[in-house]
N, C-alpha and C. Protein backbone atom coordinates (compact mmCIF):
# COMPACT_ATOMS: atom_id res chain seq x y z
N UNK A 1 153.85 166.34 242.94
CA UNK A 1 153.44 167.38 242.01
C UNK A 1 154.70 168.10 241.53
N UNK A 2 154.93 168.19 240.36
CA UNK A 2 155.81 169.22 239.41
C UNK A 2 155.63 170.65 239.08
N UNK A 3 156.38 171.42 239.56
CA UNK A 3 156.34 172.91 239.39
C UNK A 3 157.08 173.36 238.62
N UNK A 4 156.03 174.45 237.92
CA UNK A 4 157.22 175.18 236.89
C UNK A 4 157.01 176.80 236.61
N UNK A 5 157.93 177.56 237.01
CA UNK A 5 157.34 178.79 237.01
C UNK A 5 157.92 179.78 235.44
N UNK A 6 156.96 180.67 235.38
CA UNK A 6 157.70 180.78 233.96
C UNK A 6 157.05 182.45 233.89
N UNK A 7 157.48 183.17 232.89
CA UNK A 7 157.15 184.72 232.67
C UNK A 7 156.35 184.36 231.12
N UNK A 8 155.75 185.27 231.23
CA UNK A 8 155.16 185.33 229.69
C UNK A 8 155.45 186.09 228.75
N UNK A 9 155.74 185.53 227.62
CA UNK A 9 157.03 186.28 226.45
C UNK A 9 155.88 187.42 225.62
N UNK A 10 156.52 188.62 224.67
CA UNK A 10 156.20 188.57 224.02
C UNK A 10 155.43 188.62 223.15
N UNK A 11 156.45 187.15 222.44
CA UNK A 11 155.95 185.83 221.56
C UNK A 11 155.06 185.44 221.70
N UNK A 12 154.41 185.24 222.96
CA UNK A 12 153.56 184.23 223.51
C UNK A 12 151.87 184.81 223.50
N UNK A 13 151.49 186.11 222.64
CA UNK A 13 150.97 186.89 223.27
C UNK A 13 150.20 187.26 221.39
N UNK A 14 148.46 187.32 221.24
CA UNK A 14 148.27 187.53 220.29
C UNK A 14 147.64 189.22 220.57
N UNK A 15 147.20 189.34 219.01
CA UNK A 15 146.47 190.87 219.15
C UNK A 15 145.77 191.62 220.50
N UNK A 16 145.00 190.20 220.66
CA UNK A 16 144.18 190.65 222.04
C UNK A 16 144.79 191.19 223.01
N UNK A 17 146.66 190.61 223.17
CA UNK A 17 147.37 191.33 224.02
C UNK A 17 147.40 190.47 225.45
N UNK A 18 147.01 188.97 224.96
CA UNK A 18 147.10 187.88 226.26
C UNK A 18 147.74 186.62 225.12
N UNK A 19 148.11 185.68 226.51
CA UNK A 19 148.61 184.64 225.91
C UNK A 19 147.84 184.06 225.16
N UNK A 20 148.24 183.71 223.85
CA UNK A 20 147.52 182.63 222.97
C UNK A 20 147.21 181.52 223.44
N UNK A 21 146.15 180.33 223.32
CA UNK A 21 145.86 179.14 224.29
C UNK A 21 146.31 178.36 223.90
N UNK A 22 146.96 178.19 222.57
CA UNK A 22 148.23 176.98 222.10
C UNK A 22 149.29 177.45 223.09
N UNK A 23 149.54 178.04 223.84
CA UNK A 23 151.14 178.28 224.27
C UNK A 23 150.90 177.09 225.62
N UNK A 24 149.90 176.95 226.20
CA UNK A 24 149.32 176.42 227.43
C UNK A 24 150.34 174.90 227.49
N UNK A 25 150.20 174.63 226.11
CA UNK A 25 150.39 173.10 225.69
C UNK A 25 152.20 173.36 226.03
N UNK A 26 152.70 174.33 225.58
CA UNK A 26 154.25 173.89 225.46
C UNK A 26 154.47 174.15 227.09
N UNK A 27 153.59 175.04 227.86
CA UNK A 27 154.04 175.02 229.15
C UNK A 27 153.59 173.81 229.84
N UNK A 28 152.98 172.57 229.82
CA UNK A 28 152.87 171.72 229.98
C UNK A 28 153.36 170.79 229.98
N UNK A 29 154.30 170.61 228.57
CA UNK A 29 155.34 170.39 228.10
C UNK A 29 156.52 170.50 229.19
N UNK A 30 156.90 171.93 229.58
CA UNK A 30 157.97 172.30 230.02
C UNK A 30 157.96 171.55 231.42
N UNK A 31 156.76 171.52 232.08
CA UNK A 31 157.05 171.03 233.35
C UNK A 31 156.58 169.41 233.21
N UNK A 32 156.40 168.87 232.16
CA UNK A 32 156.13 167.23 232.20
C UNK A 32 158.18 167.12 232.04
N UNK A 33 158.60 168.30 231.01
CA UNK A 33 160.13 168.00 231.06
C UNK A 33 160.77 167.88 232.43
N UNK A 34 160.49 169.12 233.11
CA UNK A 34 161.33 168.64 234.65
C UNK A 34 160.73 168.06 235.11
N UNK A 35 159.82 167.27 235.65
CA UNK A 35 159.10 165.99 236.19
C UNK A 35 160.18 165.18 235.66
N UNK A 36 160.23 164.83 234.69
CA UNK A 36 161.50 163.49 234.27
C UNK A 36 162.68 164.07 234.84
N UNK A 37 163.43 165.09 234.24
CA UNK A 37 164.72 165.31 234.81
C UNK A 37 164.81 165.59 236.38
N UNK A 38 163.58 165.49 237.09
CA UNK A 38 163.57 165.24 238.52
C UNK A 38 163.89 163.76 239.10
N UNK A 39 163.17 163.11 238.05
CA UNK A 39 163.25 161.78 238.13
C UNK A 39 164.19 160.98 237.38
N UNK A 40 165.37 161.82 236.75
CA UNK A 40 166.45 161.11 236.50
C UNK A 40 166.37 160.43 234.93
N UNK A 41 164.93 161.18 234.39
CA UNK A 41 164.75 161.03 232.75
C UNK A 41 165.18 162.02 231.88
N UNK A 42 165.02 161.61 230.42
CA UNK A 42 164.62 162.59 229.48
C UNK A 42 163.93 162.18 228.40
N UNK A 43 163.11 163.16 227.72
CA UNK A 43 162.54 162.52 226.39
C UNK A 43 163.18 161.74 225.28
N UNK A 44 164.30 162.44 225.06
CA UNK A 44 165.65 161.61 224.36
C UNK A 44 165.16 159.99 224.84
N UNK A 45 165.71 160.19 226.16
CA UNK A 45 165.59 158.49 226.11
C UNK A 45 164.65 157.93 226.00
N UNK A 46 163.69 158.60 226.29
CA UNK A 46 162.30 157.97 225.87
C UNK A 46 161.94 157.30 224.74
N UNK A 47 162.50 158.20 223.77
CA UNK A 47 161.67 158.06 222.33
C UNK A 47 163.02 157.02 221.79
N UNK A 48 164.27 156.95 222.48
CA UNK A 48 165.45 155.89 221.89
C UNK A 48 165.06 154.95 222.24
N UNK A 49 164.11 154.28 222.84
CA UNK A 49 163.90 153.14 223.61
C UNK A 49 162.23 152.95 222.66
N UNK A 50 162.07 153.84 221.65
CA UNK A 50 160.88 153.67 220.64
C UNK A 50 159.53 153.71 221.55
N UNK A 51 159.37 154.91 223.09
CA UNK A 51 158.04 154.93 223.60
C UNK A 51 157.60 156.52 223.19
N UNK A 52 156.27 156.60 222.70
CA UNK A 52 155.88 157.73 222.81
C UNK A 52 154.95 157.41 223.17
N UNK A 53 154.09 158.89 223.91
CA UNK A 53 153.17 159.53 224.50
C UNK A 53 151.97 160.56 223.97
N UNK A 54 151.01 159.67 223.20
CA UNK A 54 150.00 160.29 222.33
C UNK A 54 149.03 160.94 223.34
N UNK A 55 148.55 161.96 223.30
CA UNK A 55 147.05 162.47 223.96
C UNK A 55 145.95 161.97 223.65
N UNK A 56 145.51 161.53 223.89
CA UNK A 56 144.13 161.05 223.59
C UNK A 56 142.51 161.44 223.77
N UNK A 57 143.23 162.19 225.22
CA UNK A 57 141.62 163.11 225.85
C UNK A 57 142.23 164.12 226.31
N UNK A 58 141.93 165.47 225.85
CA UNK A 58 141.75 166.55 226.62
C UNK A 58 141.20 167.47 226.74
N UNK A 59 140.93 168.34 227.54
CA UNK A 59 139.90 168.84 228.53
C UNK A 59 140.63 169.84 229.11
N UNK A 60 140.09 171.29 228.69
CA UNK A 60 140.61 172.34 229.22
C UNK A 60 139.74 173.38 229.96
N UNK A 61 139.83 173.98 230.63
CA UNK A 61 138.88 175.52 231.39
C UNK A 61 140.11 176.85 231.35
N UNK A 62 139.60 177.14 230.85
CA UNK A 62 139.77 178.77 231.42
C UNK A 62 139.60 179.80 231.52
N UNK A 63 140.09 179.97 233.05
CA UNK A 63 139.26 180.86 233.86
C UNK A 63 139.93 182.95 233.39
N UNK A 64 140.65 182.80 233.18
CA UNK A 64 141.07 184.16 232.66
C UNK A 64 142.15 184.21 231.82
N UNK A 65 142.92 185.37 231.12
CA UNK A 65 143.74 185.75 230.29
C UNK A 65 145.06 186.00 231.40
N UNK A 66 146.18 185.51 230.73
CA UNK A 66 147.38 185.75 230.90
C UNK A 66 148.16 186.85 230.40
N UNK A 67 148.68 187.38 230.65
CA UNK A 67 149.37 188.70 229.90
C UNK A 67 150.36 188.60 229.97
N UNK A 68 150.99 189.19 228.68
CA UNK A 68 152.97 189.59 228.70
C UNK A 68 153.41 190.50 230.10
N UNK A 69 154.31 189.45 230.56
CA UNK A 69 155.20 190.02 231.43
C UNK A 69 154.33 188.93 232.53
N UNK A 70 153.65 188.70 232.55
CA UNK A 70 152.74 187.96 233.92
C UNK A 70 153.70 186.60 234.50
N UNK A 71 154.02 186.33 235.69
CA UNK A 71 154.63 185.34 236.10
C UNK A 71 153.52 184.41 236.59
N UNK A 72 153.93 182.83 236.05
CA UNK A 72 152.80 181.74 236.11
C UNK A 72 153.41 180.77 236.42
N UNK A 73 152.76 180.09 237.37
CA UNK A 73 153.44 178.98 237.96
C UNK A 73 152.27 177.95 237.51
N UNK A 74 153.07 176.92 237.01
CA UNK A 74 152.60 176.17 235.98
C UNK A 74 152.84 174.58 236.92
N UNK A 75 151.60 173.67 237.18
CA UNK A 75 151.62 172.93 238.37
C UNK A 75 151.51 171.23 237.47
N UNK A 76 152.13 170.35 237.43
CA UNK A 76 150.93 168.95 237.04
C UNK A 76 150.95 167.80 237.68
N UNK A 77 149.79 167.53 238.09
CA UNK A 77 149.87 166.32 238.80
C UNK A 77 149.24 164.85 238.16
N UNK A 78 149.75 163.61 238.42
CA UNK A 78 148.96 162.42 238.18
C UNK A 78 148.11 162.16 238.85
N UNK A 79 147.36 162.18 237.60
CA UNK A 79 145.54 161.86 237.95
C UNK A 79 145.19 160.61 238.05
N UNK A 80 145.81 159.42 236.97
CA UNK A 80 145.29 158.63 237.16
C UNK A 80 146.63 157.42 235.88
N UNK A 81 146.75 156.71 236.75
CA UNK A 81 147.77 155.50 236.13
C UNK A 81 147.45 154.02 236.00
N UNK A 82 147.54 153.26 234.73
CA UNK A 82 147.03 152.19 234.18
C UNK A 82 148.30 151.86 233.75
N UNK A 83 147.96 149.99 232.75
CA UNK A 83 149.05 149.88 232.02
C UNK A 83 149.58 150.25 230.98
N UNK A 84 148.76 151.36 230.27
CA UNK A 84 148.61 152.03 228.71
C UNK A 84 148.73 153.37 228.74
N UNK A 85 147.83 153.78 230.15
CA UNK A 85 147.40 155.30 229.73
C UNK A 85 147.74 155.72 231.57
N UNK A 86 148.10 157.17 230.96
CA UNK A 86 148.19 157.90 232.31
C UNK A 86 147.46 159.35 232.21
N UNK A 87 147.38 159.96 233.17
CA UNK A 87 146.30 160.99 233.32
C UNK A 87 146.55 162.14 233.78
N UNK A 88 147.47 163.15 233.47
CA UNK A 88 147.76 164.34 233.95
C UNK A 88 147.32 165.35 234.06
N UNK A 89 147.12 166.12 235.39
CA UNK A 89 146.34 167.33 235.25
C UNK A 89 147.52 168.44 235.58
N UNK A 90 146.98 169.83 234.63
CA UNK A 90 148.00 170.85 234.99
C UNK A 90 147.06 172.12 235.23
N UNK A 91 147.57 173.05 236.10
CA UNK A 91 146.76 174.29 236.51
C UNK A 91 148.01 175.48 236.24
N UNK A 92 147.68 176.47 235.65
CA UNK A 92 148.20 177.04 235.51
C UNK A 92 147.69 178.54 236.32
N UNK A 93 148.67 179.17 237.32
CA UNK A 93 148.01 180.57 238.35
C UNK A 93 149.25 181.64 237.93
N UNK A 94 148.21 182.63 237.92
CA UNK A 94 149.35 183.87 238.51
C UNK A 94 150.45 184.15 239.33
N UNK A 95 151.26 184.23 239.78
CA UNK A 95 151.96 184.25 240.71
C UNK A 95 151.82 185.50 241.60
N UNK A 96 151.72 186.41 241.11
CA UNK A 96 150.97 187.74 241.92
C UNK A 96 149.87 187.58 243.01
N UNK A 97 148.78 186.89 242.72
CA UNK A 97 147.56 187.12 243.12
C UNK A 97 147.14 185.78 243.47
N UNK A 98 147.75 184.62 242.64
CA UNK A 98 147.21 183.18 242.50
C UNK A 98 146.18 182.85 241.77
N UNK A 99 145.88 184.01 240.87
CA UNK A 99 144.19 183.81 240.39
C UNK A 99 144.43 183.08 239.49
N UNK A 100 143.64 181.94 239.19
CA UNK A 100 143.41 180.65 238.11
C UNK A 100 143.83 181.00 236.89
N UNK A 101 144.44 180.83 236.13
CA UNK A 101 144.17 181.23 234.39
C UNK A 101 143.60 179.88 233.53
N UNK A 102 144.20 178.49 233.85
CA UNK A 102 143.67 177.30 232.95
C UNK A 102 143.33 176.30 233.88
N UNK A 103 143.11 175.12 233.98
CA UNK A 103 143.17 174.02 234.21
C UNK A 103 142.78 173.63 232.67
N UNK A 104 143.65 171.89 233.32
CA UNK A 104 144.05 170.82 232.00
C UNK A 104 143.71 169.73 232.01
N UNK A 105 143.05 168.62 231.90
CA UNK A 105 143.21 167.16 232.37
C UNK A 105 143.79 166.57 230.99
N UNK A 106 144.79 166.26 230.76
CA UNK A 106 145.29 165.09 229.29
C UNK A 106 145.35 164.05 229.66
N UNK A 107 144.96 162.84 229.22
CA UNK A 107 145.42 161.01 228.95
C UNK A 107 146.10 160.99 228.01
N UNK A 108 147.31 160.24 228.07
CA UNK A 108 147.81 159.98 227.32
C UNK A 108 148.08 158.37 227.37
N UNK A 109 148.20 157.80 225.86
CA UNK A 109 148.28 156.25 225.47
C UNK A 109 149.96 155.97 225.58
N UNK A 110 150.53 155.22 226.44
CA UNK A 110 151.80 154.77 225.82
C UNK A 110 151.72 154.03 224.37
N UNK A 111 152.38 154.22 223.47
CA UNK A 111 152.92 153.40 222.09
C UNK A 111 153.88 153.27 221.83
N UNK A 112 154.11 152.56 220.84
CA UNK A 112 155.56 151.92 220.23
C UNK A 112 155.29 152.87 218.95
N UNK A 113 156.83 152.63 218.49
CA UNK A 113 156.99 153.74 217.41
C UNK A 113 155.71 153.20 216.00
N UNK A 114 155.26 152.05 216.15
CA UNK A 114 154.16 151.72 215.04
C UNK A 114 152.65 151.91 215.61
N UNK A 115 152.87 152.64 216.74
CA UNK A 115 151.49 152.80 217.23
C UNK A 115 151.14 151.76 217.93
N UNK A 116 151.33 150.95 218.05
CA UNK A 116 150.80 149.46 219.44
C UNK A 116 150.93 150.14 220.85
N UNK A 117 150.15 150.12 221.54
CA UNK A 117 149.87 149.95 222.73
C UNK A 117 150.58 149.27 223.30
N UNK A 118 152.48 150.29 224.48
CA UNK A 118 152.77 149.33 225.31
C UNK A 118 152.61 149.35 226.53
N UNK A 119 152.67 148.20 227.37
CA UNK A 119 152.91 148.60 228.79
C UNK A 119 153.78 149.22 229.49
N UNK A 120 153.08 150.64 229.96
CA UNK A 120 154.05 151.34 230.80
C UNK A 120 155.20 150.87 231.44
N UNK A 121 154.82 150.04 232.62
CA UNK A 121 155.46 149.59 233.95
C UNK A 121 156.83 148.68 233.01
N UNK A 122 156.11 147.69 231.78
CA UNK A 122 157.31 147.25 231.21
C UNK A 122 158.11 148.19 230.30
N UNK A 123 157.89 149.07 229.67
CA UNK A 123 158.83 149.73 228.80
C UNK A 123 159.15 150.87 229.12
N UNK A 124 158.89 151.28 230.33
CA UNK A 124 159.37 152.32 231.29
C UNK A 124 159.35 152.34 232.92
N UNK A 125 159.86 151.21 233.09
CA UNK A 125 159.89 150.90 235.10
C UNK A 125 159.94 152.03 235.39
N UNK A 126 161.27 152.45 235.21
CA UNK A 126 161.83 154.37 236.37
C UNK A 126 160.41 155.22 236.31
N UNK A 127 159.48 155.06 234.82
CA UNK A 127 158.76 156.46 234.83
C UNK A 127 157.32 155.77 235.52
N UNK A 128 157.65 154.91 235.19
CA UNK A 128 156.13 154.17 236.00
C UNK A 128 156.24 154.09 237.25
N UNK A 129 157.09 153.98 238.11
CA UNK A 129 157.67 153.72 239.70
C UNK A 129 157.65 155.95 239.96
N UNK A 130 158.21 156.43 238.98
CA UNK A 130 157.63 158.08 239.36
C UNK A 130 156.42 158.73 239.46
N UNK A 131 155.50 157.84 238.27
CA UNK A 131 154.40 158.42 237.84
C UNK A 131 153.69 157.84 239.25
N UNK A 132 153.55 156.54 239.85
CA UNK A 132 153.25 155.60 240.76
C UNK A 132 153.55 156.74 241.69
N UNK A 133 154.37 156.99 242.32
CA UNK A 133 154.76 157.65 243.65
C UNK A 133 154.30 159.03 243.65
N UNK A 134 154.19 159.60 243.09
CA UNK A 134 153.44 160.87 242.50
C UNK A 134 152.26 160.71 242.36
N UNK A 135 151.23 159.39 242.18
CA UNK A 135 149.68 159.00 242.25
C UNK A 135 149.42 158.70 244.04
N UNK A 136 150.69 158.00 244.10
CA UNK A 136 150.41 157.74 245.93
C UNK A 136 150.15 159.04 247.02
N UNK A 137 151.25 159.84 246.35
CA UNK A 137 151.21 161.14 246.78
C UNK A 137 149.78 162.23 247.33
N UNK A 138 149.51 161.78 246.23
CA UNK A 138 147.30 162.75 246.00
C UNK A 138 146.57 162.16 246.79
């Protein structure tokens, strides 16, 4: 599992005076980023090697509002790994209290830069042998 702890900007924060629920996505983002640079990746290389990572299903809850200034530890784990698609879930808590604010489940399709469907394990061993050991893990 990948951890990422983070404060809430701001920026990040509409009228209501809580985090907006598009922001959820870039913190998801942030800790799918250190997951790779844990594992000795980066998106750079990813996308030079012509793989991207479309969403395909997702599925959100949440359980309360986040607020500016609030510290959130932002969690994701692999749910579920194939030769196409992988399955990440992220929870996002308070750090104060631990109280829930989101859960996430995304699939995402590996593709080639024309959209074809590739195989993980072949056009990304390192991330498939991480994503793998991180499924063994659960």
């Amino acid at each position: 599992m990948a951890t990422f702890d983070l404060r809430v900007r701001y920026s990040e924060t509409g009228a209501e005076g809580f985090a907006y629920h598009a922001n959820y996505y870039s913190w998801f983002d942030m800790v799918q980023t250190q997951f790779l640079e844990e594992n000795g990746l980066s998106y750079q290389e990813i996308a030079e090697k012509g793989v991207h990572f479309l969403p395909i299903d997702v599925k959100s809850r949440y359980h309360a509002p986040a607020y500016f200034g609030d510290t959130l530890t932002v969690e994701m784990k692999v749910e579920a790994l194939s030769n196409v698609k992988t399955t990440l879930s992220y929870r996002v808590t308070r750090k104060s209290d631990q109280a829930p604010i989101v859960q996430c489940r995304i699939t995402y399709a590996c593709m080639s830069r024309d959209f074809r469907p590739l195989v993980l394990k072949n056009a990304l061993p390192a991330l498939y042998r991480a994503l793998q050991s991180e499924l063994d893990k659960a």
